[in-house]
N, C-alpha and C. Protein backbone atom coordinates (compact mmCIF):
# COMPACT_ATOMS: atom_id res chain seq x y z
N UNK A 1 -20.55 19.82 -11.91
CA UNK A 1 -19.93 18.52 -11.74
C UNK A 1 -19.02 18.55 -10.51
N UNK A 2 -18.98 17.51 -9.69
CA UNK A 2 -18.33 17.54 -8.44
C UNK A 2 -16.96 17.30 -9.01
N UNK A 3 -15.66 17.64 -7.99
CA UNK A 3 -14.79 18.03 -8.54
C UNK A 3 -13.95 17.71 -6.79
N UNK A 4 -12.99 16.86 -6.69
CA UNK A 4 -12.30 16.86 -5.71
C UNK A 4 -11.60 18.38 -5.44
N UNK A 5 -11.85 18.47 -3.89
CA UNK A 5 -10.37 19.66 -3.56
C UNK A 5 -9.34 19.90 -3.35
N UNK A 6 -8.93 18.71 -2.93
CA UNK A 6 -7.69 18.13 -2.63
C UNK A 6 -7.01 17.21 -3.67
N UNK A 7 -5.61 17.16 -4.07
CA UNK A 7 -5.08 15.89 -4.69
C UNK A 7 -4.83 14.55 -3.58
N UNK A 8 -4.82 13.95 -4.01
CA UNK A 8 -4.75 12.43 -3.43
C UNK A 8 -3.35 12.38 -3.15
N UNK A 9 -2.57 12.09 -2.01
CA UNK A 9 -1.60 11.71 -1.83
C UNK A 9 -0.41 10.68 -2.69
N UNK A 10 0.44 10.53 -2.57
CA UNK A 10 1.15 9.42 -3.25
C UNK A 10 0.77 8.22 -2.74
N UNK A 11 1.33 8.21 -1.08
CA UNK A 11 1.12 6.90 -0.40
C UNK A 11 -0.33 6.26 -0.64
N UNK A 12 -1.22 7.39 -0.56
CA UNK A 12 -2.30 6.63 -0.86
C UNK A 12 -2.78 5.90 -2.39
N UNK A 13 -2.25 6.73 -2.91
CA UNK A 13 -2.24 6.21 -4.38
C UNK A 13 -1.12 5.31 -5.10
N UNK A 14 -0.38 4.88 -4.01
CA UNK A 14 0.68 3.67 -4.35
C UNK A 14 -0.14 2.20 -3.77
N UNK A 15 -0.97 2.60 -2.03
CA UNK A 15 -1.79 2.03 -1.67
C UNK A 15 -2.31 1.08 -2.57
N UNK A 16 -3.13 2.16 -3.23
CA UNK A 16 -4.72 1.62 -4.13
C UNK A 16 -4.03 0.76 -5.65
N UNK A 17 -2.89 1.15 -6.05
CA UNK A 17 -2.03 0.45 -7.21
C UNK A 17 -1.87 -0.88 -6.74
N UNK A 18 -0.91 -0.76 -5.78
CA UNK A 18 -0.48 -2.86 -4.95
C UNK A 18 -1.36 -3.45 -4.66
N UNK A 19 -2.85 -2.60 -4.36
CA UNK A 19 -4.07 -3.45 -4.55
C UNK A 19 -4.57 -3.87 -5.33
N UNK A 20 -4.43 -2.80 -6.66
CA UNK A 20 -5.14 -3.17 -7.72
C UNK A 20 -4.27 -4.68 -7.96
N UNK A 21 -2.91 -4.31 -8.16
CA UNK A 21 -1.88 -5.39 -8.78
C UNK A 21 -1.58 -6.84 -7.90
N UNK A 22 -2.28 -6.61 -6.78
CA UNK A 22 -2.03 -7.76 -5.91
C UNK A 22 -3.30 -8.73 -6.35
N UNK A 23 -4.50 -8.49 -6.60
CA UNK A 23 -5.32 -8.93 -7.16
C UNK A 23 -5.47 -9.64 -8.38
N UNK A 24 -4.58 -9.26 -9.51
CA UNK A 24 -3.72 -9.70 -10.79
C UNK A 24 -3.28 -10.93 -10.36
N UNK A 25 -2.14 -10.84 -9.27
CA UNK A 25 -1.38 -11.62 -9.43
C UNK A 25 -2.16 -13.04 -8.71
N UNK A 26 -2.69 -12.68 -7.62
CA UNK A 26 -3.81 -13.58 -6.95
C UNK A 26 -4.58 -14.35 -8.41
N UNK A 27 -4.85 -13.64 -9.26
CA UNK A 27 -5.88 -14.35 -10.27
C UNK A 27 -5.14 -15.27 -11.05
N UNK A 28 -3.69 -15.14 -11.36
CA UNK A 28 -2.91 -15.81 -12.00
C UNK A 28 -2.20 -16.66 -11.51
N UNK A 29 -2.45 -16.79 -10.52
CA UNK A 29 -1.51 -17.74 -9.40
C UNK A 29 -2.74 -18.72 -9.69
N UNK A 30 -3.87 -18.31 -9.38
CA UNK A 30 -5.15 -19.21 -9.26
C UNK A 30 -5.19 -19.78 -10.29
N UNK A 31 -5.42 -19.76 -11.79
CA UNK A 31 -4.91 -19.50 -13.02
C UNK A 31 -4.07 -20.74 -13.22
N UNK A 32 -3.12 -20.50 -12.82
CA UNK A 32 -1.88 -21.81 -12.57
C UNK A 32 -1.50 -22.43 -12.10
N UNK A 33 -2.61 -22.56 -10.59
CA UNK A 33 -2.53 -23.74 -9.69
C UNK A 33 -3.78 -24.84 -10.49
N UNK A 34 -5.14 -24.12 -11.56
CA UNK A 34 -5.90 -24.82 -11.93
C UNK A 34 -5.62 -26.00 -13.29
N UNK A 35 -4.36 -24.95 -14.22
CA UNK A 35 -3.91 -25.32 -15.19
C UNK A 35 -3.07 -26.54 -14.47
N UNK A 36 -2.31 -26.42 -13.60
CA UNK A 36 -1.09 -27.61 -12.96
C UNK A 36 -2.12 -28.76 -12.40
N UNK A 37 -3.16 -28.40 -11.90
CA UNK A 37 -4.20 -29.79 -11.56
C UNK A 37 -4.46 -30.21 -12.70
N UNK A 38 -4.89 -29.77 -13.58
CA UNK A 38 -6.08 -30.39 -14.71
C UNK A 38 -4.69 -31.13 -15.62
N UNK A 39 -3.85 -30.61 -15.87
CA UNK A 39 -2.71 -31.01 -16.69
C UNK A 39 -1.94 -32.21 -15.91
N UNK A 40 -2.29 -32.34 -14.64
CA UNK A 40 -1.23 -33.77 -14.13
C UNK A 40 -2.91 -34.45 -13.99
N UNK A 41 -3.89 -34.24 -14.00
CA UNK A 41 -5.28 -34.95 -13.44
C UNK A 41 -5.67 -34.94 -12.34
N UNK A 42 -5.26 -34.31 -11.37
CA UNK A 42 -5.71 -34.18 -10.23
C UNK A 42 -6.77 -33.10 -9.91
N UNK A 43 -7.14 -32.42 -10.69
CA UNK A 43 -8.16 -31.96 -10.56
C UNK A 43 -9.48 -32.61 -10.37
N UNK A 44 -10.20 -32.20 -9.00
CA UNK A 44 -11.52 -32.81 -8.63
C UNK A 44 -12.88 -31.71 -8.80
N UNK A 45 -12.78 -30.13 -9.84
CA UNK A 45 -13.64 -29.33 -9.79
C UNK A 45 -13.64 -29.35 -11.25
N UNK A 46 -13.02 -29.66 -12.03
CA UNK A 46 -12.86 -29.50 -13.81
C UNK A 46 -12.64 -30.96 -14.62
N UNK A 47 -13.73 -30.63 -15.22
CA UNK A 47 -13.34 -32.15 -16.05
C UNK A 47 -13.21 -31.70 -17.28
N UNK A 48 -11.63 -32.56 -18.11
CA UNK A 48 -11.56 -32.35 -19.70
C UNK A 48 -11.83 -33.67 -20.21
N UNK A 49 -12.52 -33.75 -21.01
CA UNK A 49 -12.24 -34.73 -22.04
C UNK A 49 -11.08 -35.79 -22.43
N UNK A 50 -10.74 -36.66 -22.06
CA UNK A 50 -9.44 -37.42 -22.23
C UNK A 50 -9.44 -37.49 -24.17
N UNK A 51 -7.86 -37.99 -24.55
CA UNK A 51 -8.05 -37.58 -26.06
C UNK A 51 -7.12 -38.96 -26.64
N UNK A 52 -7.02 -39.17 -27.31
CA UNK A 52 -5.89 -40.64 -27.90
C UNK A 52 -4.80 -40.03 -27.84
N UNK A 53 -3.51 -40.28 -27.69
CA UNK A 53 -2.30 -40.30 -28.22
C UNK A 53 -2.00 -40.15 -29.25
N UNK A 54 -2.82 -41.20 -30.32
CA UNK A 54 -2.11 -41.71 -31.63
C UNK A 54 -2.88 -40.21 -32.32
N UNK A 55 -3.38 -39.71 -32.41
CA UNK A 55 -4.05 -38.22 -32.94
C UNK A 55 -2.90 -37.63 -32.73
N UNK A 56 -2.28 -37.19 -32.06
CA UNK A 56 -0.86 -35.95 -31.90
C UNK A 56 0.21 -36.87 -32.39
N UNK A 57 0.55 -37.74 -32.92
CA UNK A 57 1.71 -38.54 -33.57
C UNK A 57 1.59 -38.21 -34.70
């Protein structure tokens, strides 16, 4: 089984972390710019269902 020879640096492996985690946060930003359209209606890529009022009273 192949087997690195070297350990991986820190920097590089702090690198590859803020990437992983920058990607997260990118998805959740996205996430909550889609939720803030669809919830005021301005969304033009998602359609919900409109619902009565008098049902949640």
């Amino acid at each position: 089984m192949a087997v690195p020879k070297k350990r991986t640096s820190l920097s590089k492996k702090h690198i590859r972390r803020n990437i992983w985690k920058g990607r997260g946060y990118q998805a959740a930003a996205k996430a909550l710019s889609l939720a803030k359209s669809i919830s005021t209606g301005h969304s033009k890529s998602f359609f919900v269902r409109q619902t009565s009022n008098k049902a949640l009273e």
